[in-house]
C-alpha atoms as a PDB file:
ATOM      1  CA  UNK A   1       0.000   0.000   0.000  1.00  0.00           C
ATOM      2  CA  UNK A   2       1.385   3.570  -1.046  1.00  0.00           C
ATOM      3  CA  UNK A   3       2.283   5.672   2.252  1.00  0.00           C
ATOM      4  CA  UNK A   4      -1.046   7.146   3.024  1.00  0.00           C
ATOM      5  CA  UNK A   5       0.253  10.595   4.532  1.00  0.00           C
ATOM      6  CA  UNK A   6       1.619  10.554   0.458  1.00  0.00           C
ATOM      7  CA  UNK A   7      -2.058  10.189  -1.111  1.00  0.00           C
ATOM      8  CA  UNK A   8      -3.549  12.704   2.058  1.00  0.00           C
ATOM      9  CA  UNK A   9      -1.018  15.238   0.607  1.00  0.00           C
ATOM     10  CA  UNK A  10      -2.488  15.345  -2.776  1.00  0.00           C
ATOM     11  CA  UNK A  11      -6.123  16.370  -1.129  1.00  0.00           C
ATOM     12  CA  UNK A  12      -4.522  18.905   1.395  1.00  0.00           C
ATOM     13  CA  UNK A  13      -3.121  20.294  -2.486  1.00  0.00           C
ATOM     14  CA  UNK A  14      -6.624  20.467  -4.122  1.00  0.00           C
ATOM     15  CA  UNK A  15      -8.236  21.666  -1.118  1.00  0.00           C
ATOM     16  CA  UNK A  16      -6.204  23.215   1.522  1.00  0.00           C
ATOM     17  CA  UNK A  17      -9.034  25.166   3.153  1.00  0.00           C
ATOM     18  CA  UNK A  18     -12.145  22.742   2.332  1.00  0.00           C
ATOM     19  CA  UNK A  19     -14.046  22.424  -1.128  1.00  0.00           C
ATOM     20  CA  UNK A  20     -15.804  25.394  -0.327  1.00  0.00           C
ATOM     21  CA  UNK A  21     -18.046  24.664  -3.438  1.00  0.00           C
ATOM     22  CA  UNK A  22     -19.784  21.715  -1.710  1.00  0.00           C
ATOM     23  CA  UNK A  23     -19.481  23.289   1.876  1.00  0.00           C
ATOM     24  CA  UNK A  24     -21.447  26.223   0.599  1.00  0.00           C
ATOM     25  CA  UNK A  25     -24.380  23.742  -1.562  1.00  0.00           C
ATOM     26  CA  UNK A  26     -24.099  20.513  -0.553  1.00  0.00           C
ATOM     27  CA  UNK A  27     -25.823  19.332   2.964  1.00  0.00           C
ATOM     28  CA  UNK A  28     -25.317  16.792   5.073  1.00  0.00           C
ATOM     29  CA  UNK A  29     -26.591  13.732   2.813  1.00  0.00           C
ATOM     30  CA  UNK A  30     -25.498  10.908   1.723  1.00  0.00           C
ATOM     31  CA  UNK A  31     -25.239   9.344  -1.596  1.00  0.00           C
ATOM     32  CA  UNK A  32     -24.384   6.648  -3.982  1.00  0.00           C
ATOM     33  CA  UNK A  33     -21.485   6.644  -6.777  1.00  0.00           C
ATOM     34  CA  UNK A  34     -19.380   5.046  -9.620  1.00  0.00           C
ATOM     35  CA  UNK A  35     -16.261   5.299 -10.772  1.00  0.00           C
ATOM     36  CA  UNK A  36     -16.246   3.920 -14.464  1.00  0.00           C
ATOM     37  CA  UNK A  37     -13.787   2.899 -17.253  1.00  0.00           C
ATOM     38  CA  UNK A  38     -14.726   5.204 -20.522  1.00  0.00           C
ATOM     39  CA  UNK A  39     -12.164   2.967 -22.494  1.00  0.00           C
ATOM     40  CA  UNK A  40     -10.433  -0.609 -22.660  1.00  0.00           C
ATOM     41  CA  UNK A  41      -7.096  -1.021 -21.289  1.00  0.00           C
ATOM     42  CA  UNK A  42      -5.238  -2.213 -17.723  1.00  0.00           C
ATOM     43  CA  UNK A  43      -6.823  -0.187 -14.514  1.00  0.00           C
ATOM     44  CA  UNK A  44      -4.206   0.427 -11.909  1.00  0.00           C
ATOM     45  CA  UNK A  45      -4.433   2.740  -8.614  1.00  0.00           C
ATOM     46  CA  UNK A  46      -7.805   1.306  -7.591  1.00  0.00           C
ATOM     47  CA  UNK A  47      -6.063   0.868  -4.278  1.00  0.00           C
ATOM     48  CA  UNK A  48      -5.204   4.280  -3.749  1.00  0.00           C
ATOM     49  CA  UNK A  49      -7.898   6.129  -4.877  1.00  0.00           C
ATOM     50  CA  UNK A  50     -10.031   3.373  -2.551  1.00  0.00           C
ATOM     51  CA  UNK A  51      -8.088   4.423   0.435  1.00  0.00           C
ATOM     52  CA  UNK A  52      -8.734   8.151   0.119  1.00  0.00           C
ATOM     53  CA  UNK A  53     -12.896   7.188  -0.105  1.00  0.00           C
ATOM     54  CA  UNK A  54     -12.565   5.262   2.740  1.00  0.00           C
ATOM     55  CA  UNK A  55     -10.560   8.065   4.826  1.00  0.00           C
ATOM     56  CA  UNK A  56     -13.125  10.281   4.096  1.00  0.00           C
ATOM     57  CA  UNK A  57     -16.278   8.149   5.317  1.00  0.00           C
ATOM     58  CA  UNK A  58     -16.795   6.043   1.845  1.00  0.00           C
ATOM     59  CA  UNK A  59     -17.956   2.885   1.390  1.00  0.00           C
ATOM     60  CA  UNK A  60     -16.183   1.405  -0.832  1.00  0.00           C
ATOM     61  CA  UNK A  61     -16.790  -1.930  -3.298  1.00  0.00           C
ATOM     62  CA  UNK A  62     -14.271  -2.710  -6.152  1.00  0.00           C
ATOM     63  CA  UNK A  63     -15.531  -3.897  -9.245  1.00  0.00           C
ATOM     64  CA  UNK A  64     -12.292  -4.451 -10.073  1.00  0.00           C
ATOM     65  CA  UNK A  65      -8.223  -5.018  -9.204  1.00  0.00           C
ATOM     66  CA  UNK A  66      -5.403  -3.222  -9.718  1.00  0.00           C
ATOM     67  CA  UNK A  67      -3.688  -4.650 -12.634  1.00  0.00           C
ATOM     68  CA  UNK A  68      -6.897  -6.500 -14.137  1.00  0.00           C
ATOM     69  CA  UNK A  69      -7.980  -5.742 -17.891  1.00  0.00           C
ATOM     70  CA  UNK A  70     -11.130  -3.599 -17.880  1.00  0.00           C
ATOM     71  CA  UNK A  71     -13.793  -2.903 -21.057  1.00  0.00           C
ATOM     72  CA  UNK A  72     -15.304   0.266 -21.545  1.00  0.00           C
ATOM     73  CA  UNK A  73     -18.140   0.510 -19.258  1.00  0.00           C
ATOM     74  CA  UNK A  74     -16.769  -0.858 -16.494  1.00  0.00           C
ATOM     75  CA  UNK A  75     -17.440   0.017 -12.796  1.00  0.00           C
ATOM     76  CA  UNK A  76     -13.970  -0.206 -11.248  1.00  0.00           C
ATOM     77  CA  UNK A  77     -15.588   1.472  -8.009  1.00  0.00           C
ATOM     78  CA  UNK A  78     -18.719   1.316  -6.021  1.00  0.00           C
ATOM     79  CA  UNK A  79     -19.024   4.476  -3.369  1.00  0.00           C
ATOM     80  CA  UNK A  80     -21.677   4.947  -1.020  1.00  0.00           C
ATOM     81  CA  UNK A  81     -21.594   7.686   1.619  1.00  0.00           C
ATOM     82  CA  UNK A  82     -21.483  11.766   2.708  1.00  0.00           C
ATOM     83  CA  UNK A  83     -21.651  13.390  -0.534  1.00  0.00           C
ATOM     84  CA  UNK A  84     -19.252  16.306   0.241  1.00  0.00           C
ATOM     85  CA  UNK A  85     -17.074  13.669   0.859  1.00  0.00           C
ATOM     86  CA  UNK A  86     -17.241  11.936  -2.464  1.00  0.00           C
ATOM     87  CA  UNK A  87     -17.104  15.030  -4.230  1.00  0.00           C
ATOM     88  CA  UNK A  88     -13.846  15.962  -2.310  1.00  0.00           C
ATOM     89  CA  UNK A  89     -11.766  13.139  -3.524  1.00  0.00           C
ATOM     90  CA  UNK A  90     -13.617  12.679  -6.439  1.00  0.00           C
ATOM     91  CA  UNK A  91     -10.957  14.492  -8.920  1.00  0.00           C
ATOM     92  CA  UNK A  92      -7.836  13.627  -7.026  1.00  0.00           C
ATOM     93  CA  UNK A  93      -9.054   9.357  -6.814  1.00  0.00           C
ATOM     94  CA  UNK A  94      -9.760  10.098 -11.375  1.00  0.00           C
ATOM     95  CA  UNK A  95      -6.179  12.238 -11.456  1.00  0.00           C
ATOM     96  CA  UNK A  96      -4.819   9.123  -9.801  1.00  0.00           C
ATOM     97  CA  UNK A  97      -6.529   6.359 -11.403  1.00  0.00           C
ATOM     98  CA  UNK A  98      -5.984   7.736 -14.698  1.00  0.00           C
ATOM     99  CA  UNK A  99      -2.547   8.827 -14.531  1.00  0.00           C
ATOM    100  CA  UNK A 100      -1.907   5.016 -13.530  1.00  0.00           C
ATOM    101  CA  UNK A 101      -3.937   3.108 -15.433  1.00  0.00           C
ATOM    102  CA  UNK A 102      -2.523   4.724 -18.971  1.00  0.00           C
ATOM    103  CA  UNK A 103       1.143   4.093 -17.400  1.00  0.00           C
ATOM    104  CA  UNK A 104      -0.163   0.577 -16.861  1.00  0.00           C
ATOM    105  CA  UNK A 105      -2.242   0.236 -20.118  1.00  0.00           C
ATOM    106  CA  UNK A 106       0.725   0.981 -22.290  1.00  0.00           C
ATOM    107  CA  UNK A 107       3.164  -0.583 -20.445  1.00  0.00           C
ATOM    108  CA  UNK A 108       0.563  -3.471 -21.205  1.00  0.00           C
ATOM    109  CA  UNK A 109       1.302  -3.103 -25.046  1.00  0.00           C
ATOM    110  CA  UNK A 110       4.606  -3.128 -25.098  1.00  0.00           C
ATOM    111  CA  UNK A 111       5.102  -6.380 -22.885  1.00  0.00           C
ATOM    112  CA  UNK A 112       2.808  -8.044 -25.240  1.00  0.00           C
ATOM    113  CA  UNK A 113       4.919  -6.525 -28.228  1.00  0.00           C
ATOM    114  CA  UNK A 114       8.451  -8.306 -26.283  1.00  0.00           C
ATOM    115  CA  UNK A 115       6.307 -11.267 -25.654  1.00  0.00           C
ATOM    116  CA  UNK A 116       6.117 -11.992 -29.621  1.00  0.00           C
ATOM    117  CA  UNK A 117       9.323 -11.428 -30.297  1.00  0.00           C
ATOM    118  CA  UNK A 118      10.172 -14.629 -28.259  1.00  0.00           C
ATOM    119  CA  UNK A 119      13.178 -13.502 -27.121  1.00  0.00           C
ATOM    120  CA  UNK A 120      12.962 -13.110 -23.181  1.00  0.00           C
ATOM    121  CA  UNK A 121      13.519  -9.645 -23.555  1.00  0.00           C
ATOM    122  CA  UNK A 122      11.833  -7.141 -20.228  1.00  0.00           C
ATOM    123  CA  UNK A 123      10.254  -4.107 -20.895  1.00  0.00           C
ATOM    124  CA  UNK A 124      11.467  -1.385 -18.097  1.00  0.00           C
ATOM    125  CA  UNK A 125      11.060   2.206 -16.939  1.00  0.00           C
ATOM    126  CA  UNK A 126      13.135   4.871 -16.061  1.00  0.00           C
ATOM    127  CA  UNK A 127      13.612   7.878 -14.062  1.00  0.00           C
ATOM    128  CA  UNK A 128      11.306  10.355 -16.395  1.00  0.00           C
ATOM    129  CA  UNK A 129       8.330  10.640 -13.958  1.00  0.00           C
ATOM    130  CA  UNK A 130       6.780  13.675 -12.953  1.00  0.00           C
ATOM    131  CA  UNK A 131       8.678  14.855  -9.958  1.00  0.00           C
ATOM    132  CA  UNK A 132       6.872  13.534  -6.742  1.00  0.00           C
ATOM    133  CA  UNK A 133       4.749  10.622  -8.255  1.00  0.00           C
ATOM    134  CA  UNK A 134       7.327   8.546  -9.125  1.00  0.00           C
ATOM    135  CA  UNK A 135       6.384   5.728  -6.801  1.00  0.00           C
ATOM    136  CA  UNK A 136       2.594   5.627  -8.392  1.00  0.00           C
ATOM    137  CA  UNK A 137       4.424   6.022 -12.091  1.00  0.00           C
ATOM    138  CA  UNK A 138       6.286   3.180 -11.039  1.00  0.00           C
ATOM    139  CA  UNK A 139       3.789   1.026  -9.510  1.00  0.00           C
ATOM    140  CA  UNK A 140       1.807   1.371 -12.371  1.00  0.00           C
ATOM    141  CA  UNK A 141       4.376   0.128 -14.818  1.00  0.00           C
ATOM    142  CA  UNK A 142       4.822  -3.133 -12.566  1.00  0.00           C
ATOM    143  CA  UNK A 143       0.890  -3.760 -12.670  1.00  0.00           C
ATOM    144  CA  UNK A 144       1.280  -3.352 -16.524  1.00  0.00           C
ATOM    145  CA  UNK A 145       3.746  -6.290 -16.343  1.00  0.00           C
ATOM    146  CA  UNK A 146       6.725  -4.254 -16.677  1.00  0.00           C
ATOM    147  CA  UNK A 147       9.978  -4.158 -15.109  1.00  0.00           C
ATOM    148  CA  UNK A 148      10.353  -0.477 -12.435  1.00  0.00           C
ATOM    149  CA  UNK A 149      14.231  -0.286 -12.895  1.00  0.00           C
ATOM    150  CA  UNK A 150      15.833   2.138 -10.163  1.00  0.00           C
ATOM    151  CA  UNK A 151      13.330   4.090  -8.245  1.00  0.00           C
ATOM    152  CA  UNK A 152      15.802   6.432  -7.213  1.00  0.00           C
ATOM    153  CA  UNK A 153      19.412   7.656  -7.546  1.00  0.00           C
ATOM    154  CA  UNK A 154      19.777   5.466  -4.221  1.00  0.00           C
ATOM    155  CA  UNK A 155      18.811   1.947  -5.859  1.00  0.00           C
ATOM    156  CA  UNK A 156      21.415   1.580  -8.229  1.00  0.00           C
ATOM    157  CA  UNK A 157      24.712   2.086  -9.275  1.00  0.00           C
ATOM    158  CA  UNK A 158      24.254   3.643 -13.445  1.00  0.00           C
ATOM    159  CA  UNK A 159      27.727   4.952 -14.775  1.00  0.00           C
ATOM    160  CA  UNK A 160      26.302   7.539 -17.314  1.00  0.00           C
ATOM    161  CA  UNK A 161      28.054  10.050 -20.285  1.00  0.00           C
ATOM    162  CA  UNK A 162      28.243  12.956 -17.599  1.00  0.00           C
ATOM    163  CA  UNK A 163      30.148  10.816 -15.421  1.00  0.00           C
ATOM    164  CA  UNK A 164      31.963   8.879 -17.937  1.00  0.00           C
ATOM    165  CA  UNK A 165      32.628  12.693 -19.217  1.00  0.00           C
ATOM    166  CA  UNK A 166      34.393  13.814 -15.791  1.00  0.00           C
ATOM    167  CA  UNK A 167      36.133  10.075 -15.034  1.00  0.00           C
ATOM    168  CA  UNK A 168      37.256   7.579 -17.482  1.00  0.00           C
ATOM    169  CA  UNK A 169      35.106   4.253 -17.361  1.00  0.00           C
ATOM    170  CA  UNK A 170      37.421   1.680 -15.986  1.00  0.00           C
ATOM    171  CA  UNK A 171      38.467   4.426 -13.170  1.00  0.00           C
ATOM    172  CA  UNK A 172      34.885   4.690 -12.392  1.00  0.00           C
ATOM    173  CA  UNK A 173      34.324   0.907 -12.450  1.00  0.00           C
ATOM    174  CA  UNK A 174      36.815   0.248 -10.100  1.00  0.00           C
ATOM    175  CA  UNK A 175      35.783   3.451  -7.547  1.00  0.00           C
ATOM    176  CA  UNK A 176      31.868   2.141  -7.942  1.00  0.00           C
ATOM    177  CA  UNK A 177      33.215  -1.608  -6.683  1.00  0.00           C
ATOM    178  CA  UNK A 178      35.122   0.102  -3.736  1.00  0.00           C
ATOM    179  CA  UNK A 179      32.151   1.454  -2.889  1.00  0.00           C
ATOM    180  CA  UNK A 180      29.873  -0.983  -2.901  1.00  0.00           C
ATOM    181  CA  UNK A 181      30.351  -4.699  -2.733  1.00  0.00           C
ATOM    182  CA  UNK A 182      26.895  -6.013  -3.319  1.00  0.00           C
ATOM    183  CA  UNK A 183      25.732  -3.901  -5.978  1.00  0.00           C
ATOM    184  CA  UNK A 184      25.847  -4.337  -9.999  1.00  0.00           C
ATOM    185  CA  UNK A 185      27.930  -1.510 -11.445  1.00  0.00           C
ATOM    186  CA  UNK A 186      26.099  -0.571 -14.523  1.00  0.00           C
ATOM    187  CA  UNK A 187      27.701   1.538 -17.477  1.00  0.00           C
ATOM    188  CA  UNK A 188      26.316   3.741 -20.204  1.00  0.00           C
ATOM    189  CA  UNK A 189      27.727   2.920 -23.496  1.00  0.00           C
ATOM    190  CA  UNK A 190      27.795   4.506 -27.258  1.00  0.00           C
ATOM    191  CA  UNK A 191      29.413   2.062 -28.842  1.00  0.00           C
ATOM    192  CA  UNK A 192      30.867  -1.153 -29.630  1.00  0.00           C
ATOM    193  CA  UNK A 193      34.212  -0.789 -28.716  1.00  0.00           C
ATOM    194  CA  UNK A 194      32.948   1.861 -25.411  1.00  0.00           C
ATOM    195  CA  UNK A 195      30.784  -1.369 -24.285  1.00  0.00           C
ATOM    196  CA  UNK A 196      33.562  -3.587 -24.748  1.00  0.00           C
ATOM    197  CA  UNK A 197      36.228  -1.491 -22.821  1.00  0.00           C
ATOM    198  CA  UNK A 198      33.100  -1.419 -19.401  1.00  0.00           C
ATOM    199  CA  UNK A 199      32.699  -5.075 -20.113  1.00  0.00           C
ATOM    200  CA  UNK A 200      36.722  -5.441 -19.134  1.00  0.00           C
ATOM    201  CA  UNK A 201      36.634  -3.093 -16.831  1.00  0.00           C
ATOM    202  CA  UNK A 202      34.404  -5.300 -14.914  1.00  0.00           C
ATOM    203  CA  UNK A 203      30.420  -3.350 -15.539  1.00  0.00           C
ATOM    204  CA  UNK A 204      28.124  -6.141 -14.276  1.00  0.00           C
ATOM    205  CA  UNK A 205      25.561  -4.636 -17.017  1.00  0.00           C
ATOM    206  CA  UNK A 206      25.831  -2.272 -20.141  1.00  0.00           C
ATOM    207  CA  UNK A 207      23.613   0.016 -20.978  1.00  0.00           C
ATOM    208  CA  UNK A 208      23.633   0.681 -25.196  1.00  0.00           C
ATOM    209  CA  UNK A 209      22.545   4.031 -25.294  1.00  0.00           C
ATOM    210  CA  UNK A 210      20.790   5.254 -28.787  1.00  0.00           C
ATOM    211  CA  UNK A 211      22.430   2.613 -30.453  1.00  0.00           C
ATOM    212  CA  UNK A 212      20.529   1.192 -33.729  1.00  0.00           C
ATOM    213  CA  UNK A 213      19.284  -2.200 -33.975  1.00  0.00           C
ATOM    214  CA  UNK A 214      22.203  -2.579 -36.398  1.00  0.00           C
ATOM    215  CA  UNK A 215      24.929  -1.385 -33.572  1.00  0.00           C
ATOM    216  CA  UNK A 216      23.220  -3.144 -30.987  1.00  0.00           C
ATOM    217  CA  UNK A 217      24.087  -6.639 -33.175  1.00  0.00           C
ATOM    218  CA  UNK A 218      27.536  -5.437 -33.437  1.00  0.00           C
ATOM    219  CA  UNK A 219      28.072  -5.173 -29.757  1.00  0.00           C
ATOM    220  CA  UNK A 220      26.749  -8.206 -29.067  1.00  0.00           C
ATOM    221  CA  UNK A 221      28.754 -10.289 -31.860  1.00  0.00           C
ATOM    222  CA  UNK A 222      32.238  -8.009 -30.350  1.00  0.00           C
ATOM    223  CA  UNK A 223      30.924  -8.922 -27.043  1.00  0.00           C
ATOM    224  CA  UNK A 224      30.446 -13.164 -27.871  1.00  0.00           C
ATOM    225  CA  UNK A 225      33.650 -12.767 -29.819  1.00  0.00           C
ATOM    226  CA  UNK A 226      36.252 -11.708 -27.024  1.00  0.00           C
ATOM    227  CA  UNK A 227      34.044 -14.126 -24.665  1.00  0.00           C
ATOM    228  CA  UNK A 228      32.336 -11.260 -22.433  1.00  0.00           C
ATOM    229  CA  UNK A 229      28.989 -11.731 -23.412  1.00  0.00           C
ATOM    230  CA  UNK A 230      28.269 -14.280 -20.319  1.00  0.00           C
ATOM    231  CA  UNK A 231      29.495 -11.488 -17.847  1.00  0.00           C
ATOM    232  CA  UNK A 232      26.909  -9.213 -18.752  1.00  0.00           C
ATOM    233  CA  UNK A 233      23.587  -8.332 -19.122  1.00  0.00           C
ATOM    234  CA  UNK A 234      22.142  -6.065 -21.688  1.00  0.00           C
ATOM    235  CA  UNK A 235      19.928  -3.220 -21.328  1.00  0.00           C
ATOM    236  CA  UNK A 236      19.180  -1.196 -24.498  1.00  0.00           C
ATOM    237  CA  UNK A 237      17.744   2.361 -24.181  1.00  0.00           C
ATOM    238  CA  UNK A 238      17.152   5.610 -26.096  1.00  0.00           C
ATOM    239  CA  UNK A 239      14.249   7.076 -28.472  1.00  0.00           C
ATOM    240  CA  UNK A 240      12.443   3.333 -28.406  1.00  0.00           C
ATOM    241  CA  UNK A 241       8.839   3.548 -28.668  1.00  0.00           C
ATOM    242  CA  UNK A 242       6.121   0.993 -29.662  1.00  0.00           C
ATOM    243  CA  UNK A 243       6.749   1.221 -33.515  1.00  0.00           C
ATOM    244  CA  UNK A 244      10.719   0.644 -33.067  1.00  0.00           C
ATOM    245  CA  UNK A 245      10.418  -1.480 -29.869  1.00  0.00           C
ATOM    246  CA  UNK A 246      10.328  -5.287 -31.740  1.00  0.00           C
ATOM    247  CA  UNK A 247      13.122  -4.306 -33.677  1.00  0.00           C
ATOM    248  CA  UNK A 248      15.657  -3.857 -30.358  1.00  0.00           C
ATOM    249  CA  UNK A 249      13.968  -7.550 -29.029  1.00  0.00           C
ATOM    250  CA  UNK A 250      17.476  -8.534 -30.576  1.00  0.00           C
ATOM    251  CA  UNK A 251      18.529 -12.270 -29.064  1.00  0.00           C
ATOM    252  CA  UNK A 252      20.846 -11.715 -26.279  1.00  0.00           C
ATOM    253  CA  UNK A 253      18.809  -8.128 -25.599  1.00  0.00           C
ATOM    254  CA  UNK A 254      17.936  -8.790 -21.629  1.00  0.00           C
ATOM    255  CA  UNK A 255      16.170  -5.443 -20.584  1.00  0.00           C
ATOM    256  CA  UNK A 256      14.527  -2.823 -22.793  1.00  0.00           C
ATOM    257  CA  UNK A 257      14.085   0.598 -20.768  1.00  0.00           C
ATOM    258  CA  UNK A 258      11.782   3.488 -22.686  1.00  0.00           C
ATOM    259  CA  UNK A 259      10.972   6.908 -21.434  1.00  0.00           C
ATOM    260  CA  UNK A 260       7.454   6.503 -23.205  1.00  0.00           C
ATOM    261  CA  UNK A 261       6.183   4.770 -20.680  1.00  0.00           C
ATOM    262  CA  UNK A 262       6.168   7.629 -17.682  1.00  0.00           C
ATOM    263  CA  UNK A 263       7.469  10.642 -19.256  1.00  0.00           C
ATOM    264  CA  UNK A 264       4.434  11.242 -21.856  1.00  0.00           C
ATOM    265  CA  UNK A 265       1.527  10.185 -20.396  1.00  0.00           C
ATOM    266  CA  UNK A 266      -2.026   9.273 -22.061  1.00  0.00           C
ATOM    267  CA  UNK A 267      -4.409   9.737 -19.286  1.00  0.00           C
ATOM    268  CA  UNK A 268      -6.750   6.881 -19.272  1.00  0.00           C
ATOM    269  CA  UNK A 269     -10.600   8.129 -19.293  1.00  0.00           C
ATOM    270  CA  UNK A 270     -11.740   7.687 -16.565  1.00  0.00           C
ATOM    271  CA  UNK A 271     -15.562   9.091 -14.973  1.00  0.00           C
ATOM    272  CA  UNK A 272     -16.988   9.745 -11.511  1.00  0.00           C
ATOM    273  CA  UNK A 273     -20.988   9.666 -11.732  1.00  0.00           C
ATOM    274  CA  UNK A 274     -23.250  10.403  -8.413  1.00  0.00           C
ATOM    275  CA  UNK A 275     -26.484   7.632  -9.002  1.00  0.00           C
END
């Protein structure tokens, strides 16, 4: 469950004094509501949008789960209870649920994309979320069946260009293994022969940064050549969306890690009606 002073924060945002639209019109009655899918595609944040009804007096029944495929026209939620409540969450809960469930909904698409190609190839995010709801953006990508990567600076050691750009790789290598005994040491590469040089140097994974297809082969052939390819796994990353994404499932591809997912957002429609 997401920290709940985290979701309170978002309604002490959208109304820091009180919806003073429903204080001033509504009165103390209670009523009946539905939350419900406008489109087809993977609901996620059910669960958080549920707890935030529920800390406001709401009764809540799902008609759904986080993570399951809904049709147009489904009720994901079932509210009963003070109406000034339901109104107060109301936009916050559809902010939420939608945000998610088009993170998770295209996330969705491009597992099932991978999942043709046959290759064992992950799909995986990255750190372009929208600063402070990275842990929903990420959430939702795992209940679309996709891999979170590093939720933070803190998860994971990633030796990128601006580093590589103030410390030469192997140097870095070997200071990111002093530091940390436990942890892969992964490395940002541009090429062939940059991959091969982190791949001596010791990188536990290599990272082929806006590589083509075609330069992604050649890696991997330089890599199986000089008998390195064993030692590491391969993420591929950079401008790969759902029209180019089958064409990086290369054999020997582990992880592919897209922006897309969390950094350009389709909201998925989602509606609050009072019954």
């Amino acid at each position: 469950m997401t920290d709940p002073e985290y979701l309170l924060s978002f309604i002490r945002e959208d109304a820091p004094f009180g919806d003073i639209t429903s204080d001033a019109v509504i009165g103390d009655v209670r009523c009946r509501a539905r939350i419900v899918a406008r489109e087809e595609g993977v609901i996620a944040g059910l669960e958080e949008a549920a707890f935030l009804f529920r800390h406001f007096g709401v009764t809540v029944n799902q008609g759904a789960a986080d993570g399951d495929s809904v049709q147009s026209g489904t009720v994901v939620l079932d509210l009963e209870g003070p109406a000034r409540s339901i109104l107060l969450v109301e936009r916050t809960a559809l902010n939420i649920v939608g945000r998610m469930s088009g993170i998770a909904t295209r996330t969705r698409r491009c597992v099932l994309l991978l999942d043709q190609a046959e290759h064992g190839c992950r799909i995986a995010a990255t750190r372009k979320t929208a600063p402070g709801l990275r842990t929903l953006d990420k959430k939702a990508v795992a209940l679309g069946g996709g891999d979170p990567h590093r939720l933070s600076l803190s998860d994971g050691i990633l030796i990128k260009d601006n580093h590589l750009a103030l410390v030469p790789a192997d140097e870095a290598v070997r200071a990111a293994k002093r530091a940390s005994f436990y942890r892969k040491i992964e490395v940002e590469v541009t090429t062939p022969e940059e991959a091969e040089a982190a791949a001596d140097a010791g990188a536990d994974i290599l990272l082929l940064d806006n590589m083509t297809p075609g330069q992604v082969t050649a890696t991997l052939i330089l890599l199986e050549d000089r008998g390195m390819r064993g030692r590491v796994l391969i993420e591929v990353s950079g401008g790969i969306d759902e029209e180019n994404l089958r064409s990086y499932a290369l054999p020997g591809v582990d992880l592919i890690s897209a922006g897309i997912l969390t950094h350009s957002v389709k909201n998925f429609d989602v509606s609050l009606d009072i019954m």
